[in-house]
C-alpha atoms as a PDB file:
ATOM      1  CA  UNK A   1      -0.068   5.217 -19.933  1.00  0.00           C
ATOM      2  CA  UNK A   2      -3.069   5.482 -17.781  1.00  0.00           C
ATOM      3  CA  UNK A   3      -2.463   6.883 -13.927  1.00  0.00           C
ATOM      4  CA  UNK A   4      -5.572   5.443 -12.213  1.00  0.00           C
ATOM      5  CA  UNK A   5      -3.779   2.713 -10.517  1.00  0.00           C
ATOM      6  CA  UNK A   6      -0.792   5.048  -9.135  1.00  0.00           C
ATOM      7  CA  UNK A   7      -3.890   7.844  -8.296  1.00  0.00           C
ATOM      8  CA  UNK A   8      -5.793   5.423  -6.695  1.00  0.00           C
ATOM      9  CA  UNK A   9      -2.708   3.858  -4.368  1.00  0.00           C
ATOM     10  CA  UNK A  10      -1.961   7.282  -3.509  1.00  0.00           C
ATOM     11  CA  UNK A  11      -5.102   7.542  -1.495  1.00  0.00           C
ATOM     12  CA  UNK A  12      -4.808   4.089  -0.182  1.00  0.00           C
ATOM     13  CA  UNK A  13      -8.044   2.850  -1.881  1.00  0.00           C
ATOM     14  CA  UNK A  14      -8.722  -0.280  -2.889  1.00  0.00           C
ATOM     15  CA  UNK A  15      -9.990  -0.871  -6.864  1.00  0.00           C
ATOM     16  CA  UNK A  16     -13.826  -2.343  -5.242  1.00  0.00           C
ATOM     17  CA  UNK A  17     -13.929   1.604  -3.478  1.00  0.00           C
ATOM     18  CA  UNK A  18     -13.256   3.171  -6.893  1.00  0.00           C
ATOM     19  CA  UNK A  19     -15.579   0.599  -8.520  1.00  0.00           C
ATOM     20  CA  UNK A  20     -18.124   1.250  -6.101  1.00  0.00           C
ATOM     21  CA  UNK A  21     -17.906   5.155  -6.821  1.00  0.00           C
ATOM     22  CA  UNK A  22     -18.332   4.354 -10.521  1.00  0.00           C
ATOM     23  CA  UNK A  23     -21.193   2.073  -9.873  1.00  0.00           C
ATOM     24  CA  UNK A  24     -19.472  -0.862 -11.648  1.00  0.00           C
ATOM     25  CA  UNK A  25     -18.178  -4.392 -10.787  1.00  0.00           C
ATOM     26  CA  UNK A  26     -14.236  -4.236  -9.837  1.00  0.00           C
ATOM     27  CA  UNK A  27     -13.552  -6.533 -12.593  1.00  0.00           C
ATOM     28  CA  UNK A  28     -14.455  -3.909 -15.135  1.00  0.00           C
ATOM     29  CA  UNK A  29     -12.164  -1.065 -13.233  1.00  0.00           C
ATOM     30  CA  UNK A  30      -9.353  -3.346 -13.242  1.00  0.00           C
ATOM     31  CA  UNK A  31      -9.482  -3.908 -16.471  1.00  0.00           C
ATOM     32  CA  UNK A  32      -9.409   0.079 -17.000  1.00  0.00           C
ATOM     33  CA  UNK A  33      -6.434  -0.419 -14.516  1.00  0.00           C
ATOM     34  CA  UNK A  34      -4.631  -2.465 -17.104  1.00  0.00           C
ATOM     35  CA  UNK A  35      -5.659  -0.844 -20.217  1.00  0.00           C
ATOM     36  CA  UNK A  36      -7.317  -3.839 -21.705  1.00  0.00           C
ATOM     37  CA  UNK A  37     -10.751  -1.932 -22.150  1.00  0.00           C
ATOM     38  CA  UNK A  38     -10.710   1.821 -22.656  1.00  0.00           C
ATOM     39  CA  UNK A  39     -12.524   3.588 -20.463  1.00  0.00           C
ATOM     40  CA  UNK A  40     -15.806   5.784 -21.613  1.00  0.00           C
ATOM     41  CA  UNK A  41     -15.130   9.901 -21.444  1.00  0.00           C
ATOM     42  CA  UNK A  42     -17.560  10.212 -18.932  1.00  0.00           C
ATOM     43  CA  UNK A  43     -16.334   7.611 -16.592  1.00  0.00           C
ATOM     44  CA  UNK A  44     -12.510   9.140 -17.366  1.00  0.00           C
ATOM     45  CA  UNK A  45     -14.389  12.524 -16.434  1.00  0.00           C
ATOM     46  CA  UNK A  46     -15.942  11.315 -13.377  1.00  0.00           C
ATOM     47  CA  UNK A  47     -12.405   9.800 -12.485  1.00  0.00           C
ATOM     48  CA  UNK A  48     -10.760  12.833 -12.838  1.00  0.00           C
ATOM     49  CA  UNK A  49     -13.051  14.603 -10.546  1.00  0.00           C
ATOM     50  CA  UNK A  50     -13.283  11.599  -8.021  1.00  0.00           C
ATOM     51  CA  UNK A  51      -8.880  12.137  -8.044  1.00  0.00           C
ATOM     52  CA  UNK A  52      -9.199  16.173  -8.373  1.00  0.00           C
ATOM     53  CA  UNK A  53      -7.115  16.240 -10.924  1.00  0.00           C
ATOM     54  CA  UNK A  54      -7.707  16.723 -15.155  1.00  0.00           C
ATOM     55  CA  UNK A  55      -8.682  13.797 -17.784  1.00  0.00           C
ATOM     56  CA  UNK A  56      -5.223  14.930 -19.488  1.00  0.00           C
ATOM     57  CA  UNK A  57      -3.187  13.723 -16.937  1.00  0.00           C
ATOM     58  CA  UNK A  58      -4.855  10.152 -15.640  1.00  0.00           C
ATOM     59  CA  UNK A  59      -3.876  10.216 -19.652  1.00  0.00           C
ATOM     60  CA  UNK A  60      -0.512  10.624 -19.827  1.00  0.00           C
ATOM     61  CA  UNK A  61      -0.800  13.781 -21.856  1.00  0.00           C
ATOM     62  CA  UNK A  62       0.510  16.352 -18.723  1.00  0.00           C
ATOM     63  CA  UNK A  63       2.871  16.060 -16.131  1.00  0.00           C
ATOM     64  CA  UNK A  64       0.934  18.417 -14.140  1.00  0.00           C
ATOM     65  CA  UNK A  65      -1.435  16.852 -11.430  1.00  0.00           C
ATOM     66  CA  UNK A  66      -3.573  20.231 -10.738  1.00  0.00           C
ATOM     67  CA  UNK A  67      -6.581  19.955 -12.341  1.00  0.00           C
ATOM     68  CA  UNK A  68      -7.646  22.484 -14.427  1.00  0.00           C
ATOM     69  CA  UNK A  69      -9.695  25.553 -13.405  1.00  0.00           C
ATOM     70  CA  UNK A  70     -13.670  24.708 -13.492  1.00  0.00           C
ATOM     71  CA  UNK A  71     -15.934  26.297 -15.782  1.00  0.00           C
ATOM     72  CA  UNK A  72     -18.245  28.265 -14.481  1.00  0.00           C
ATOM     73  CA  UNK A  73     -20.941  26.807 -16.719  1.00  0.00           C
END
């Protein structure tokens, strides 16, 4: 189950603001929203970034919200 939609309520921000961050049309992020496209890895990375937290967890795949430590690459 993806946790965009819950991420992006918790800041109060409407899907055109995220859409607008990702530089695409609201339609397509909704759809993301719902699951009926997947998303690309490096919009999912961007994403995870944009909600500080890791790709793993807008996944499903962690309970835990902190993100990850950075690289220092």
């Amino acid at each position: 189950m993806l946790r965009i939609k819950d991420m992006r309520e918790d800041k109060e921000l409407k899907q055109q603001e995220v859409a607008d961050f990702l530089n695409i049309s609201q339609t397509n992020y909704s759809k993301y929203e719902l699951g009926k496209i997947n998303i690309p890895n490096h919009t999912l990375k961007k994403l995870a970034l944009f909600f500080d937290t890791s790709t793993d967890y807008l996944l499903g795949l962690t309970d835990e919200i902190k993100p990850y430590p950075r690289s220092k690459n």
